[in-house]
Protein backbone atom coordinates (compact mmCIF):
# COMPACT_ATOMS: atom_id res chain seq x y z
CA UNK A 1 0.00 0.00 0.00
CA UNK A 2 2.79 2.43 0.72
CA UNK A 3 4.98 1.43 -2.06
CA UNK A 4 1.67 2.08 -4.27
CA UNK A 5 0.92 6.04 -2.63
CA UNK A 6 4.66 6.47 -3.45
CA UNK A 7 4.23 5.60 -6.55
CA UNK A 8 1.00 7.91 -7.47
CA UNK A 9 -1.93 5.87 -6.83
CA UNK A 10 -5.11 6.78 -4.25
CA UNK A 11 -4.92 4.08 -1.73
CA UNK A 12 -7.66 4.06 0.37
CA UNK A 13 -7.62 3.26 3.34
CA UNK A 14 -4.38 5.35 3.56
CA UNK A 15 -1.23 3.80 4.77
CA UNK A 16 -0.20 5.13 8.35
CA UNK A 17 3.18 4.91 9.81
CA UNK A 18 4.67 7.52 12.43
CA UNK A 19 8.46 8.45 12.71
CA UNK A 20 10.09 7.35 15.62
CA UNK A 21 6.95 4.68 15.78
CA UNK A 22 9.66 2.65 17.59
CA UNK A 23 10.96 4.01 20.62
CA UNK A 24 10.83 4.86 24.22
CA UNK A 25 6.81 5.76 24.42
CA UNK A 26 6.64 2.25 24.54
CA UNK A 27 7.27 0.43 27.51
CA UNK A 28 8.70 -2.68 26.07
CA UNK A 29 10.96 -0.45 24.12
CA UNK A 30 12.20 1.29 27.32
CA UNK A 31 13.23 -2.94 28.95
CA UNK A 32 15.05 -4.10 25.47
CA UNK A 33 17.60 -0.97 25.65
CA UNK A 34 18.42 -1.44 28.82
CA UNK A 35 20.25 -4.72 27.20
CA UNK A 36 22.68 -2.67 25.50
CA UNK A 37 25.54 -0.70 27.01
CA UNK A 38 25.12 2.16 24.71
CA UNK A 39 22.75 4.08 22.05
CA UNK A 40 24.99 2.76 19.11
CA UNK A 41 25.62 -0.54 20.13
CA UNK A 42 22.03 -0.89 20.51
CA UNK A 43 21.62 0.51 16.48
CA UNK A 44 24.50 -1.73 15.70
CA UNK A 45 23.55 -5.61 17.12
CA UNK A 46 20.93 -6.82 14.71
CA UNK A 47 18.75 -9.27 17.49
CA UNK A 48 18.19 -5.83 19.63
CA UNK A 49 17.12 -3.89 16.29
CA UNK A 50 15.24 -5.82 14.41
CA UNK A 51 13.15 -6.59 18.19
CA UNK A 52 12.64 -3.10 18.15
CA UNK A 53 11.67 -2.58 14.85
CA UNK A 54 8.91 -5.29 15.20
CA UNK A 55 7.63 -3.86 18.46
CA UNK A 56 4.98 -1.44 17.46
CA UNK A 57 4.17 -3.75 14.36
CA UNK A 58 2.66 -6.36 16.97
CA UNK A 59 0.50 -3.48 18.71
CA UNK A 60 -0.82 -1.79 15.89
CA UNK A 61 -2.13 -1.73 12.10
CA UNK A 62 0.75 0.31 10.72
CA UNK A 63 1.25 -0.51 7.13
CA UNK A 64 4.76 0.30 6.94
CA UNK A 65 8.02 -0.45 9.60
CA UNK A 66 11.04 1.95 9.34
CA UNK A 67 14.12 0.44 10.40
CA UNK A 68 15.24 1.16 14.29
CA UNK A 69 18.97 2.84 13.30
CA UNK A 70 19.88 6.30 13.73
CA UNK A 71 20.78 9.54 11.24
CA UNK A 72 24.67 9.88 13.12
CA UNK A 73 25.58 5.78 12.11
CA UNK A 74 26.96 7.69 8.78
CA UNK A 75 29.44 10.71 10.41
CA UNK A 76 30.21 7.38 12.98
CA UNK A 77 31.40 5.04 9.60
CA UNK A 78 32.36 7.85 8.24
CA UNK A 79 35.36 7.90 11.10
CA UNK A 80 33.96 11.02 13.32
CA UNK A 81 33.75 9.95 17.09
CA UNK A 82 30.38 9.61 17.51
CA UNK A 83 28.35 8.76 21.21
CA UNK A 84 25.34 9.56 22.70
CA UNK A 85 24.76 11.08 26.08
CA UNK A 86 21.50 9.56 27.96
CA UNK A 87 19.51 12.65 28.64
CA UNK A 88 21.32 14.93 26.59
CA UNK A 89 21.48 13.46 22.96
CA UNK A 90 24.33 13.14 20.87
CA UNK A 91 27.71 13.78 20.72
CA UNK A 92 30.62 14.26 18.02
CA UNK A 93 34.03 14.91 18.13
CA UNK A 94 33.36 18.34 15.83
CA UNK A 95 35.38 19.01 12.76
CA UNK A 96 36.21 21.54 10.29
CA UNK A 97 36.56 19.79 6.94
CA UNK A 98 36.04 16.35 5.23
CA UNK A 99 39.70 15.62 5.60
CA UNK A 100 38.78 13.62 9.06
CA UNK A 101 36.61 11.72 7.31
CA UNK A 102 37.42 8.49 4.96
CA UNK A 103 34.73 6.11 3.12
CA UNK A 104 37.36 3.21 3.32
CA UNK A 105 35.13 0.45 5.62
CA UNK A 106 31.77 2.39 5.76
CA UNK A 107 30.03 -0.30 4.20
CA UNK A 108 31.90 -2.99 6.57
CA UNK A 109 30.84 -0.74 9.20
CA UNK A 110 27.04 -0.51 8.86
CA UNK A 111 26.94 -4.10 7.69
CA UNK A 112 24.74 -4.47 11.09
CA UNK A 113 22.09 -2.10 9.79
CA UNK A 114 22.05 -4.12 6.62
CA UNK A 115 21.70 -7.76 8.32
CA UNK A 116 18.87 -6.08 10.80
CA UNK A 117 17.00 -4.97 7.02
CA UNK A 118 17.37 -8.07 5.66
CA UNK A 119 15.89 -10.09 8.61
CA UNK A 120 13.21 -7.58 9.19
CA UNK A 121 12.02 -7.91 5.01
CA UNK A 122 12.22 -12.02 5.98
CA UNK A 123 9.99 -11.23 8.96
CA UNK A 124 7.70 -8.76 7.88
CA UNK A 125 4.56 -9.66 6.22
CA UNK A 126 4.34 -8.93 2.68
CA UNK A 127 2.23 -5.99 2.22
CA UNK A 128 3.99 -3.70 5.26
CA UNK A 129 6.26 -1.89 3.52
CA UNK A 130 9.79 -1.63 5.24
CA UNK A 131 11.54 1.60 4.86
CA UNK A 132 15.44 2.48 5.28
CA UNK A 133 16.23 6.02 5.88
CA UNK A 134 19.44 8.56 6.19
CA UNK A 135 20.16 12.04 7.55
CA UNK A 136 20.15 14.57 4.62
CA UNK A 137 23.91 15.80 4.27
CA UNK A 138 22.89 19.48 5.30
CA UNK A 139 21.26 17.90 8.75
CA UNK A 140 24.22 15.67 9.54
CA UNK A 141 26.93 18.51 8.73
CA UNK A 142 25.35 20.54 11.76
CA UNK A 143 26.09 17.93 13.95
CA UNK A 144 29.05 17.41 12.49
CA UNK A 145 30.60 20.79 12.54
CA UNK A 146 28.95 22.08 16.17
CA UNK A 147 29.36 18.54 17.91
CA UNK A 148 25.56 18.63 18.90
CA UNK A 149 22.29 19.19 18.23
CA UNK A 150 21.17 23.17 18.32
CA UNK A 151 18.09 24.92 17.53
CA UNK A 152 19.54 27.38 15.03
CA UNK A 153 22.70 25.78 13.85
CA UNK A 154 24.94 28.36 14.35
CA UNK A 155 27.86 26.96 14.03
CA UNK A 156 27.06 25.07 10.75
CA UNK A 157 25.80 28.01 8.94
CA UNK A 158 28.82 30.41 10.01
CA UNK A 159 31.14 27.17 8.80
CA UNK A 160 29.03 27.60 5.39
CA UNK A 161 29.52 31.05 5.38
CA UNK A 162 32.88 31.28 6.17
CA UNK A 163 34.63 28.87 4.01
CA UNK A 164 32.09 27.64 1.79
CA UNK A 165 34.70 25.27 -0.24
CA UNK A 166 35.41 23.72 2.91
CA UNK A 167 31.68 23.24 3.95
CA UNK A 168 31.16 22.05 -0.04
CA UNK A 169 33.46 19.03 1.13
CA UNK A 170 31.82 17.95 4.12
CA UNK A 171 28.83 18.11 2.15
CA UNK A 172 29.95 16.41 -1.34
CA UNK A 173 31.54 13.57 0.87
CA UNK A 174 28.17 13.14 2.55
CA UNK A 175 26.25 12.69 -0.40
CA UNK A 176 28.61 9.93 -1.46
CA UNK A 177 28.44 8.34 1.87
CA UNK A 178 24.40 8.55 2.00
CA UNK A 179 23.76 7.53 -1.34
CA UNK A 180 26.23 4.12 -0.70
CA UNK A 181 24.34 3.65 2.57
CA UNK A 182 20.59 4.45 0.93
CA UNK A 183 21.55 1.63 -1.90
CA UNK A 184 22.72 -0.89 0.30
CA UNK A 185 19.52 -0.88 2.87
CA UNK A 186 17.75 -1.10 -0.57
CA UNK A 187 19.67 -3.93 -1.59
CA UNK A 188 18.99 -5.48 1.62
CA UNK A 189 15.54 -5.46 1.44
CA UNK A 190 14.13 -2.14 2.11
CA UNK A 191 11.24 -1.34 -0.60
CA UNK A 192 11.01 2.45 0.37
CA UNK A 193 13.66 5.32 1.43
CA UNK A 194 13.47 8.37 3.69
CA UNK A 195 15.81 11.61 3.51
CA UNK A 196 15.47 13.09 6.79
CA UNK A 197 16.24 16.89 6.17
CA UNK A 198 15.16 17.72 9.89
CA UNK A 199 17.28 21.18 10.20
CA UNK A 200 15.99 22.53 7.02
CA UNK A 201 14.39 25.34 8.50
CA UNK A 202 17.67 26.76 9.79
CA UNK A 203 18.59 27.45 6.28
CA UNK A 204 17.55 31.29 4.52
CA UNK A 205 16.53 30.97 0.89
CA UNK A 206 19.23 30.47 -0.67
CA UNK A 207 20.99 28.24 1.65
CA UNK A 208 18.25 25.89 1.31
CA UNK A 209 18.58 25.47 -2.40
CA UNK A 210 22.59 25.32 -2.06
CA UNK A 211 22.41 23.01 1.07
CA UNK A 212 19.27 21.03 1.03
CA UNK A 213 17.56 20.30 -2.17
CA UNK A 214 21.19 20.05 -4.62
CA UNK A 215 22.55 17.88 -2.20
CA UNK A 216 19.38 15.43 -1.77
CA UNK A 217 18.39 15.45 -5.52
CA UNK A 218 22.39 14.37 -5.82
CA UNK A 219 21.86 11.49 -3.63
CA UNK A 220 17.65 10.86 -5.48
CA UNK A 221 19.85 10.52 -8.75
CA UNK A 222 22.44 8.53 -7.17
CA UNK A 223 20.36 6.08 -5.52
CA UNK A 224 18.28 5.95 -8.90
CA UNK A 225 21.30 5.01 -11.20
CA UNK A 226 21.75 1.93 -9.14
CA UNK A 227 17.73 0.88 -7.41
CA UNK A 228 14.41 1.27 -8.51
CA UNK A 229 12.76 2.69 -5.24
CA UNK A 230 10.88 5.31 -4.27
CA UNK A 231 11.94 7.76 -2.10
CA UNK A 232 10.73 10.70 0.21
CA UNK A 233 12.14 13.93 1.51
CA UNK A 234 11.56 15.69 4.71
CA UNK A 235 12.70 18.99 4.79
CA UNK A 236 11.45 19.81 8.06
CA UNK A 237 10.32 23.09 8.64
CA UNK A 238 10.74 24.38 4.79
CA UNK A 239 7.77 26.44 4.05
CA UNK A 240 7.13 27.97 1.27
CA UNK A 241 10.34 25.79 -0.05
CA UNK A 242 8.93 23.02 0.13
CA UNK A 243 6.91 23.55 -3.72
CA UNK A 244 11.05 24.14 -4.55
CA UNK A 245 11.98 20.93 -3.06
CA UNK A 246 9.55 18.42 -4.80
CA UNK A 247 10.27 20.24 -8.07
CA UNK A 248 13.95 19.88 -8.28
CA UNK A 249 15.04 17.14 -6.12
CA UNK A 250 12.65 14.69 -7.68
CA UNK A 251 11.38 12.47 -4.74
CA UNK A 252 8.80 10.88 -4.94
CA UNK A 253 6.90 11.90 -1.83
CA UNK A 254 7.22 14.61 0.56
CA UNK A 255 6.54 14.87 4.47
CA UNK A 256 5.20 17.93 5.71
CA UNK A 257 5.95 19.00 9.23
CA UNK A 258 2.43 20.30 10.95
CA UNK A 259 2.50 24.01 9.94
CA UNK A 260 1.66 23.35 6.14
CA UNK A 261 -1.03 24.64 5.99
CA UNK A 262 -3.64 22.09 3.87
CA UNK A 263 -4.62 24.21 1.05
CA UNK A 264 -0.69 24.35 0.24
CA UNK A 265 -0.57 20.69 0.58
CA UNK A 266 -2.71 19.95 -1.64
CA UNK A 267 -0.86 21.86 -4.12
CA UNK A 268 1.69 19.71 -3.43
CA UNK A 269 -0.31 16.29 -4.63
CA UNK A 270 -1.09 18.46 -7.55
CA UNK A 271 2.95 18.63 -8.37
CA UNK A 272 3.15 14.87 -9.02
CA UNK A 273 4.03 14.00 -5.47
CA UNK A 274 2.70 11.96 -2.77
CA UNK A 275 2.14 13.84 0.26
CA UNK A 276 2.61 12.58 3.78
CA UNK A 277 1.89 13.79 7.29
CA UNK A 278 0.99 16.23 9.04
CA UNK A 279 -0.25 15.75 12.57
CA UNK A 280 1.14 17.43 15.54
CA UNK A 281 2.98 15.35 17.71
CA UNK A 282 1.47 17.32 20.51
CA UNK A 283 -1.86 16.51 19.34
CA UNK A 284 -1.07 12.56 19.65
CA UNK A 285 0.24 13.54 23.13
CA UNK A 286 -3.12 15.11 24.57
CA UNK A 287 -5.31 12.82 22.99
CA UNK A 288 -9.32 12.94 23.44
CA UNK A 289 -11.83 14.71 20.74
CA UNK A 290 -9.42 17.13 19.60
CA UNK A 291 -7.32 14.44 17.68
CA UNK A 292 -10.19 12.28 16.01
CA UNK A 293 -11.12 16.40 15.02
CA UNK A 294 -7.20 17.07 13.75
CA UNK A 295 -6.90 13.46 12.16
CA UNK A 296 -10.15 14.08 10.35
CA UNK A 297 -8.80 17.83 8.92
CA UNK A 298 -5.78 15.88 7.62
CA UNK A 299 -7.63 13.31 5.86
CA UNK A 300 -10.56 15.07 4.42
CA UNK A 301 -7.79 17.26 2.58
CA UNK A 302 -5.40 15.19 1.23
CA UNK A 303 -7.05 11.44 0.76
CA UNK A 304 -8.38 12.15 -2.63
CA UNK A 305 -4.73 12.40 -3.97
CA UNK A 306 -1.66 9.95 -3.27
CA UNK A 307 -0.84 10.36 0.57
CA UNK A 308 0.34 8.63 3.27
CA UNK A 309 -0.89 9.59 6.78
CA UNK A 310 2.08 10.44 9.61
CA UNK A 311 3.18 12.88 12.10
CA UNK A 312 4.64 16.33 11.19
CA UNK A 313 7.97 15.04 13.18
CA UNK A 314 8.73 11.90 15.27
CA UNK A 315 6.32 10.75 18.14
CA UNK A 316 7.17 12.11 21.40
CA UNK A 317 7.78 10.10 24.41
CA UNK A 318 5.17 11.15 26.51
CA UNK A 319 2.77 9.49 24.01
CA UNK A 320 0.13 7.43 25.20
CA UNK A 321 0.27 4.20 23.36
CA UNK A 322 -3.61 3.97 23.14
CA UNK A 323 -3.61 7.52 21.18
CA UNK A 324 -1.63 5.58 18.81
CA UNK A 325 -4.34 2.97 18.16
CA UNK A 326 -7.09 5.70 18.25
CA UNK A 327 -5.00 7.28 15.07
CA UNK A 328 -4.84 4.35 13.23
CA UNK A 329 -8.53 3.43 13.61
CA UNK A 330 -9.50 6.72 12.79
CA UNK A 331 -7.52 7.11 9.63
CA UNK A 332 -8.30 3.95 8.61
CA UNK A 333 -12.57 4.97 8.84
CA UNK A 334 -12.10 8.02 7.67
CA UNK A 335 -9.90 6.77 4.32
CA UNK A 336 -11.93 4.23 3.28
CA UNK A 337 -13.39 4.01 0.08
């Protein structure tokens, strides 16, 4: 079904998945990671992965499963020290230029990530789509260059600014290393990709068309030279960019964080594109009338054209896992032909 809305058709019902659908809002999420020492080693040993892939697939009717890894496995292959800090997020050793970094044993290195895909696709029914993902190159560079997650990325956009042929290598090197990594999760058995572009809104006009969409429709043409899969952006946060991004970077669907307004996505669908999203993660949070109200906005406006139904971002932690279900019935009533 997923594969299909990618692909340009009206599926009704409409597929649902949420990002982040696996994670710590669930409680038997919260036990398995207390089996691993760290965040990456967690990403990295296939049993632990693929259990938490699965997880939410055995409590609810989501059509598609995105594989449990994380956006910072690529700077980490790529040679950057890489950790996480519980309570704090991650960490990187920062750099400067792509001269610390090397592709010699990146693929050796995420060959975990590729053995979790392939035993998911052998585990997975059929008809749920299973989706493999990367951090757009713009997204990972600000952790990259600052060390850290930030609100405005500073430091990444005075590094672009500053020496922008130095910032071009980070960048060009990134591309390479997440179009090797998008093929191989393909090759493993995922039947749809994600670029997650989640810091696109940090980037003024013409930033975004240096730093986001040319470097992801690099990587869409990359990926298609080698695998015939569809593939959607996310550049979170985009606004009025977004029309920019489905036109030039040539996905094949597009998530929309929830301030797009509806009437815009719509336009959207109208570009070719399949649209998916939009609902507040807050929304999922607080529950009650007020989401079967914002779940029936979404889908009254966008089911007549290829969509997918998700979040505007990844579900929060404080979710209650019955708000999930209530979601997925709801989309699945009001969708139906």
């Amino acid at each position: 079904m997923l594969v299909q809305a990618l692909r340009g058709e009206r599926v009704t019902p409409a597929p649902v998945w949420f990002m982040r659908q696996a994670g710590r809002y669930l409680p038997e999420y919260r036990e398995l990671r207390t089996k691993a020492a760290s965040f990456l080693e967690f990403c990295y040993t296939p049993d632990l992965a693929v259990e938490a892939t699965l997880q939410p697939m055995r409590r609810y009717a989501f059509d598609a499963s995105i594989v449990f890894s994380d956006i910072l496995v690529v700077p980490d292959a790529l040679g950057q020290k890489t950790w996480f800090v519980t309570g704090e997020g991650p960490r990187l050793e920062p750099i400067t230029n792509a001269s610390a970094l090397s592709l010699k044993g990146f693929d050796a290195h995420l060959s975990p990530v590729y053995e979790t895909i392939a035993r998911l696709r052998a585990e997975l029914p059929a008809e749920k789509a299973l989706l493999g993902f990367c951090g757009a190159p713009w997204t990972l560079a600000t952790y990259m260059i600052a060390g850290k997650g930030g609100g405005d990325q500073f430091a990444a956009r005075k590094a672009m600014a500053a020496d922008p042929e130095a910032f071009r290598g980070i960048i060009d090197m990134l591309v390479e290393a997440c179009s090797r990594h998008l093929v191989a999760q393909v090759r493993a058995g995922a039947d749809a990709l994600q670029i997650f572009d989640s810091w696109a809104s940090a980037l003024d006009e013409e930033g975004f068309h240096e730093w986001s969409i040319r470097p992801i429709g690099d990587i869409v043409k990359k990926v298609r030279a080698e695998v015939d899969v569809p593939i959607i952006g996310f550049p979170r946060g985009a606004g009025a960019g977004y029309q920019s991004f489905v036109d030039e970077t040539g996905v094949d669907g597009v998530s929309i964080d929830w301030s797009v307004p509806m009437d815009f996505a719509r336009n959207l669908q109208g570009r070719g594109v399949c649209v998916q999203g939009n609902l507040d993660p807050a929304r999922l949070v607080a529950g009650g009338p007020q989401l079967d109200a914002a779940v029936d906005r979404i889908c009254d406006a966008l089911k007549d054209g290829p969509f997918i139904f998700n979040l505007g971002h990844g579900i929060s932690l404080e979710t209650p896992p019955e708000h999930v279900a209530q979601v997925i019935a709801r989309v699945k009533e009001r969708t139906a032909a």
